[in-house]
Protein backbone atom coordinates (compact mmCIF):
# COMPACT_ATOMS: atom_id res chain seq x y z
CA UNK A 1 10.53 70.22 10.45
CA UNK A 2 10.65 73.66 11.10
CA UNK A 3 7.68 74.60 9.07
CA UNK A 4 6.12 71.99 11.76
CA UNK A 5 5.94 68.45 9.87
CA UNK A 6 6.67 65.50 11.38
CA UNK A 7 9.16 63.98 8.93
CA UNK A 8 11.46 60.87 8.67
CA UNK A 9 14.48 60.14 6.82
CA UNK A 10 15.12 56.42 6.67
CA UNK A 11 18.28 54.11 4.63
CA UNK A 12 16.83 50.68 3.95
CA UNK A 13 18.63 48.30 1.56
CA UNK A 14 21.02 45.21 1.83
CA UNK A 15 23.66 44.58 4.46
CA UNK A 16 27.01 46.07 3.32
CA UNK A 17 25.86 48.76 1.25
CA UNK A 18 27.14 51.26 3.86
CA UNK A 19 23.53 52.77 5.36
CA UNK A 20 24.61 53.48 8.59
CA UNK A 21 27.73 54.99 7.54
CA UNK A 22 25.30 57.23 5.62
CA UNK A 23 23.58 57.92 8.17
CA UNK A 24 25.87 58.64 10.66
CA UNK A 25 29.45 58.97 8.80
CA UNK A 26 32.34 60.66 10.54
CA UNK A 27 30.72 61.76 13.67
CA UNK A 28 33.93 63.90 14.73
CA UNK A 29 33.12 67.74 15.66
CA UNK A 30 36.05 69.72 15.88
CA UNK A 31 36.17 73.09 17.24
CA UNK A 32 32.42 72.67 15.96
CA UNK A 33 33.55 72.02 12.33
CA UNK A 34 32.13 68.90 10.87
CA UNK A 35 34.04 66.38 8.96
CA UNK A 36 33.83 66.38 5.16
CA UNK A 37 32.54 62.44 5.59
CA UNK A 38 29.80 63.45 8.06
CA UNK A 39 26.85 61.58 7.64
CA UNK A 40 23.22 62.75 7.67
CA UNK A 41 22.40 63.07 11.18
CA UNK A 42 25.48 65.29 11.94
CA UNK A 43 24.62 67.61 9.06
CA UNK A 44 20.66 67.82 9.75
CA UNK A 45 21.75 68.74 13.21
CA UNK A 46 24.60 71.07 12.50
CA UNK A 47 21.85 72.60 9.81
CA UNK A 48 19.15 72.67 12.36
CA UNK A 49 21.43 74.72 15.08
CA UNK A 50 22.18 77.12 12.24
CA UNK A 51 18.56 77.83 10.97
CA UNK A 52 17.39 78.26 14.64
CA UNK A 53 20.24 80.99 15.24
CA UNK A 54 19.24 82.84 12.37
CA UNK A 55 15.30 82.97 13.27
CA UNK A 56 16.26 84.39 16.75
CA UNK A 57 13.29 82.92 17.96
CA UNK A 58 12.63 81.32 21.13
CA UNK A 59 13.24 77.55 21.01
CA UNK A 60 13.63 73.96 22.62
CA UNK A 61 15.38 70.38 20.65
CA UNK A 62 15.52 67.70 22.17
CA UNK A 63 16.43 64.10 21.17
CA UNK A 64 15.55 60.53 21.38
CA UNK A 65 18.12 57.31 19.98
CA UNK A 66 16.26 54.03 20.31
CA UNK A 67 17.46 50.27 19.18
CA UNK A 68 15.11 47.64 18.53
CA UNK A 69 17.32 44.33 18.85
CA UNK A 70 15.90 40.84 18.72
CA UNK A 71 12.15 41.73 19.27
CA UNK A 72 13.17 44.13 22.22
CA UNK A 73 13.33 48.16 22.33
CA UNK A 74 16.09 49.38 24.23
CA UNK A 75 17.03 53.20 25.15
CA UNK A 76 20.80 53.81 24.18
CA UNK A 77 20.75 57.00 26.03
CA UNK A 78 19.77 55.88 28.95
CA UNK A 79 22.84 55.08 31.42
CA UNK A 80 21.50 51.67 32.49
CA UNK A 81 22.22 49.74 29.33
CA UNK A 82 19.44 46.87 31.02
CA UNK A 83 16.66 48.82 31.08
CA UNK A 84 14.12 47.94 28.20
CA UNK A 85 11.97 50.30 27.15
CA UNK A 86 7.80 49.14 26.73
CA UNK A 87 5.76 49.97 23.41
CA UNK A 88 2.06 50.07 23.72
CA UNK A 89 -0.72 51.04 20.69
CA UNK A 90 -3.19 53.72 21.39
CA UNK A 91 -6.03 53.20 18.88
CA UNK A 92 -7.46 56.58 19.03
CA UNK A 93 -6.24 57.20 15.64
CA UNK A 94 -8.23 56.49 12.79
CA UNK A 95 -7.30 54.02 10.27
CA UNK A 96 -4.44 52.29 12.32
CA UNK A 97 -2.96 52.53 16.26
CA UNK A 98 -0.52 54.79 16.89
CA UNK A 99 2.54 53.24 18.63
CA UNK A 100 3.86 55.09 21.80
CA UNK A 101 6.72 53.86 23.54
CA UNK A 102 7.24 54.22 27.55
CA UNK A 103 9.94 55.26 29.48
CA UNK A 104 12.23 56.95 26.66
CA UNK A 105 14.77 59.22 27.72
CA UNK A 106 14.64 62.37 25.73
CA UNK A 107 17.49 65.02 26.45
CA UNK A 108 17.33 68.28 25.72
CA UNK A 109 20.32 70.14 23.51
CA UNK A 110 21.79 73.67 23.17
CA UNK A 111 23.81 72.97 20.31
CA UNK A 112 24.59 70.59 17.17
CA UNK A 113 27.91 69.39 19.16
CA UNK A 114 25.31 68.30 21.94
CA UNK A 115 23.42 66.09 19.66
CA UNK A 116 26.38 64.89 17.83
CA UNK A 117 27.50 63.73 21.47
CA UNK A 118 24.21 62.19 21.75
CA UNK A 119 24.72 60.09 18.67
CA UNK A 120 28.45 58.79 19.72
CA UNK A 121 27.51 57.63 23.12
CA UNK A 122 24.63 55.99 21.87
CA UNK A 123 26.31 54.28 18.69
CA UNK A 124 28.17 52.82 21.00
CA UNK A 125 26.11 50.63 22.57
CA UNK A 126 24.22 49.52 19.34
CA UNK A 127 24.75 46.10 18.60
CA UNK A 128 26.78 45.13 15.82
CA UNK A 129 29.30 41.80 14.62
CA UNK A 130 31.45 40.80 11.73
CA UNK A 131 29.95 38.71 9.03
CA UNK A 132 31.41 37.69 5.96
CA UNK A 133 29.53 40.66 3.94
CA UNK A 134 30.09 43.47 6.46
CA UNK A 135 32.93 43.74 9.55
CA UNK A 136 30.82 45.92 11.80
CA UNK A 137 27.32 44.78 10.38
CA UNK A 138 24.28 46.10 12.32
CA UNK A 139 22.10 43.83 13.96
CA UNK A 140 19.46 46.29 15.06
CA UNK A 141 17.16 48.90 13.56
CA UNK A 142 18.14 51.98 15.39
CA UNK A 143 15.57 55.27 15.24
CA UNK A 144 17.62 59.03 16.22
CA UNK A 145 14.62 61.12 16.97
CA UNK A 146 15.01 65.33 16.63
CA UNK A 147 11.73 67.05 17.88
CA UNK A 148 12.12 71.08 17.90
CA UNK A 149 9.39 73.29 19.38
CA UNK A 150 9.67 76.96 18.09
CA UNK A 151 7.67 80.16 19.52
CA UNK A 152 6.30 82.15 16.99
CA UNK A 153 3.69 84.95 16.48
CA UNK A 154 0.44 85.13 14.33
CA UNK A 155 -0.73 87.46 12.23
CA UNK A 156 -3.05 88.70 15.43
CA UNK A 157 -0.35 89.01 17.62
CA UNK A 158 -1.16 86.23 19.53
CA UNK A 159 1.58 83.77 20.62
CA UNK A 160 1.41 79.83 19.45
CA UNK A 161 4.11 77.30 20.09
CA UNK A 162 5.05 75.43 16.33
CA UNK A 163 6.30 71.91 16.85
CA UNK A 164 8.50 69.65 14.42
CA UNK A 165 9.93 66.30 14.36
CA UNK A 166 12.58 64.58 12.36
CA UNK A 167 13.06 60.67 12.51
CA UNK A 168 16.28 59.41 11.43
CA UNK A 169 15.92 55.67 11.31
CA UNK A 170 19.06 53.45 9.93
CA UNK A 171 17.40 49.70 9.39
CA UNK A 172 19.52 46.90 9.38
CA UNK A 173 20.24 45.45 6.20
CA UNK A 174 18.71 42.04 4.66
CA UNK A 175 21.34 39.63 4.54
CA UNK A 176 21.28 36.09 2.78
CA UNK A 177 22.78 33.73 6.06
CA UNK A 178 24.65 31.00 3.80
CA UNK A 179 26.08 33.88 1.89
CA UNK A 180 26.86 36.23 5.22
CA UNK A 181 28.06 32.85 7.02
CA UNK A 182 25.53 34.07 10.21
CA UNK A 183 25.59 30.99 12.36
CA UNK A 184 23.47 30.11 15.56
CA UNK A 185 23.39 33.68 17.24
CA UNK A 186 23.72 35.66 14.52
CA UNK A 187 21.68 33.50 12.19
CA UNK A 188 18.69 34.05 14.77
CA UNK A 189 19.29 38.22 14.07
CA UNK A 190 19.30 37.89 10.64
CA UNK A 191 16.13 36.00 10.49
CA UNK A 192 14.35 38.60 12.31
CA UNK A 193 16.10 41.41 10.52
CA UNK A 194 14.68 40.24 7.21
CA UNK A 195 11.23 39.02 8.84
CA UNK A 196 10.59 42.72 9.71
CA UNK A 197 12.08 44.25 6.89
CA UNK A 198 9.80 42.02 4.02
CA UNK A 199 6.69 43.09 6.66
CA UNK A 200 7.58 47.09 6.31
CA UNK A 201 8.63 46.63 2.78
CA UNK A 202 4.95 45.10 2.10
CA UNK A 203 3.40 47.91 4.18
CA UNK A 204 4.97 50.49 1.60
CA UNK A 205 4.48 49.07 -1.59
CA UNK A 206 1.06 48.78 -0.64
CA UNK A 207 1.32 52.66 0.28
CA UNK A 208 3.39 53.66 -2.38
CA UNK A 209 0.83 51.90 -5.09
CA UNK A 210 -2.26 53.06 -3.56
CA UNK A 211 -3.67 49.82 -2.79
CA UNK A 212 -7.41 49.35 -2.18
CA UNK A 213 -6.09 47.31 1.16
CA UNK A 214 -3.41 48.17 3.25
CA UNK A 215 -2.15 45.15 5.21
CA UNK A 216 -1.36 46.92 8.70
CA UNK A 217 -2.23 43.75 10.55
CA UNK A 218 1.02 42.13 9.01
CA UNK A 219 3.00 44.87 11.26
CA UNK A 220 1.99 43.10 14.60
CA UNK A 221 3.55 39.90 13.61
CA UNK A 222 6.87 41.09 14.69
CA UNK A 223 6.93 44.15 17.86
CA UNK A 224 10.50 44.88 16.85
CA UNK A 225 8.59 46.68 13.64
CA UNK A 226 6.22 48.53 15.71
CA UNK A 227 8.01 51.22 16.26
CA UNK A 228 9.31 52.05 12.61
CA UNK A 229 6.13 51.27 11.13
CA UNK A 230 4.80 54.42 13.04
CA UNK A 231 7.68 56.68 11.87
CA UNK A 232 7.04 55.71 8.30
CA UNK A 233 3.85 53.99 7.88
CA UNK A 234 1.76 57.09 9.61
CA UNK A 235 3.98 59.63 7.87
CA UNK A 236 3.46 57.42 3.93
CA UNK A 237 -0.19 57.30 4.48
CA UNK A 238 -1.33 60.62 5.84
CA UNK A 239 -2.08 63.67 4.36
CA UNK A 240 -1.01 66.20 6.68
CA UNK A 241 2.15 67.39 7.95
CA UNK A 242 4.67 64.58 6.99
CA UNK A 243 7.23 64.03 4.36
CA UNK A 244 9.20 61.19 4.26
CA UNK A 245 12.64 60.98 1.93
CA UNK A 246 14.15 57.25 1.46
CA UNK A 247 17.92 56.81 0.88
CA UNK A 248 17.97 52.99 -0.79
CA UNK A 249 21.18 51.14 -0.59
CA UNK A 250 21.64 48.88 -3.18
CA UNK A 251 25.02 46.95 -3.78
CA UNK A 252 26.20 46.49 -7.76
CA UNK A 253 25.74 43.27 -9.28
CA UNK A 254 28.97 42.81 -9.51
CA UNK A 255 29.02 42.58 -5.54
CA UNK A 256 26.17 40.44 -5.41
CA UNK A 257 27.10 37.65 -3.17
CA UNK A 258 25.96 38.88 0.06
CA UNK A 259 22.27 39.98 -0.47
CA UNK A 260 19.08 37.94 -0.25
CA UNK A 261 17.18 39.60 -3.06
CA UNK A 262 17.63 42.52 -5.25
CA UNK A 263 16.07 45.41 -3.32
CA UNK A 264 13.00 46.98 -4.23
């Protein structure tokens, strides 16, 4: 991110399997300390703040924390918890449109214990419920967004401003609902939880295998996708600045009884 790629870090698996503890973790800072059970957001940003100290260089974060929940995109920084954020395609891109979203807060940080903030007050607005595979199971994608812009100099002297971003995205998990017990509400979530994670997942392999076709079209079957399939669609398929690190979560088969199908 530093080195200016857009990049994106994402934990996809079943439900259970403990991805958004992975994620996120212990999210306590004391006395700017992080906890030995911190999770990957609180270390990228604590390891961030500490890279940008050492360059001395003049330099702006800010961050983004967005939930996509039952087909809607919501902003859990914002402080009106009602306001619902608006995602639009602009198909000046080549290949596929590139999905912007309106009206996103982004706030601007000064240290990791600002971001860390951030990702508390937002966390707690996410939705989540018990099942019978997971007490605090998540029932939306959620997508923590880092972008850093960094003033350097060239070779020539001249000036140029050097722009990253880092997508953290912790999906929901599939979840089988006879085995989870998900009833009317919550049966509803899980059905589009696992409708938009078996369109991304189809998206990837395609990616992943170099398929002659690429079925992009399958993302607009379900908006809630939109979103992620930018972050790691765009970032799988071009050739430029992007890297993209998956952290699967897959439960042993001795644990079994919750999941819908053996992840891939």
């Amino acid at each position: 991110m530093l080195q200016g790629y857009n990049c994106t870090i994402f934990a996809y698996g079943q439900t259970g399997t403990g991805k958004t503890y992975t994620m996120s973790g212990d999210m306590s800072d004391t006395l700017g300390l992080l906890s030995d059970s911190a999770g990957i957001i609180p270390r990228v940003l604590h390891s961030l703040f500490g890279k940008l100290e050492v360059d001395e260089a003049e330099s702006s974060v800010k961050c983004s924390f967005i939930e996509l929940y039952n087909e809607e995109l919501r902003d859990l920084l914002s402080p009106d918890d009602h306001t619902k954020l608006k995602i639009y395609e602009d198909g000046q891109k080549k290949g596929h449109a590139a999905t912007m979203v309106q009206g996103m807060e982004e706030s601007h940080i000064k240290s990791a214990g600002g971001g860390i903030k951030l990702l508390q007050d937002g966390s707690h607005k996410r939705q989540v419920a018990a099942t019978k595979c997971n007490d605090l199971s998540s029932r939306s994608h959620t997508v923590f967004t880092v972008t850093v812009h960094i003033k350097r100099s060239a070779e020539n002297g001249e000036d140029f401003v050097s722009a990253g971003k880092l997508n953290l995205v912790d999906l929901a998990g599939s979840e089988n609902i006879q085995r989870s017990g998900a009833e009317n509400k919550r049966a509803a979530e899980a059905g589009l939880i696992n409708k938009s994670l078996l369109t991304l997942g189809r998206v990837i392999n395609a990616l992943v295998e170099r398929g002659s076709h690429i079925p992009y079209r399958l993302i607009t079957l379900s908006s809630s996708i939109l979103l992620l399939a930018n972050n790691v669609v765009e970032n799988l398929s071009s050739r430029g600045y992007y890297k993209t690190p998956w952290v699967g979560g897959p439960r042993p088969a001795s644990s079994r009884r919750c999941h819908q199908r053996r992840a891939t």
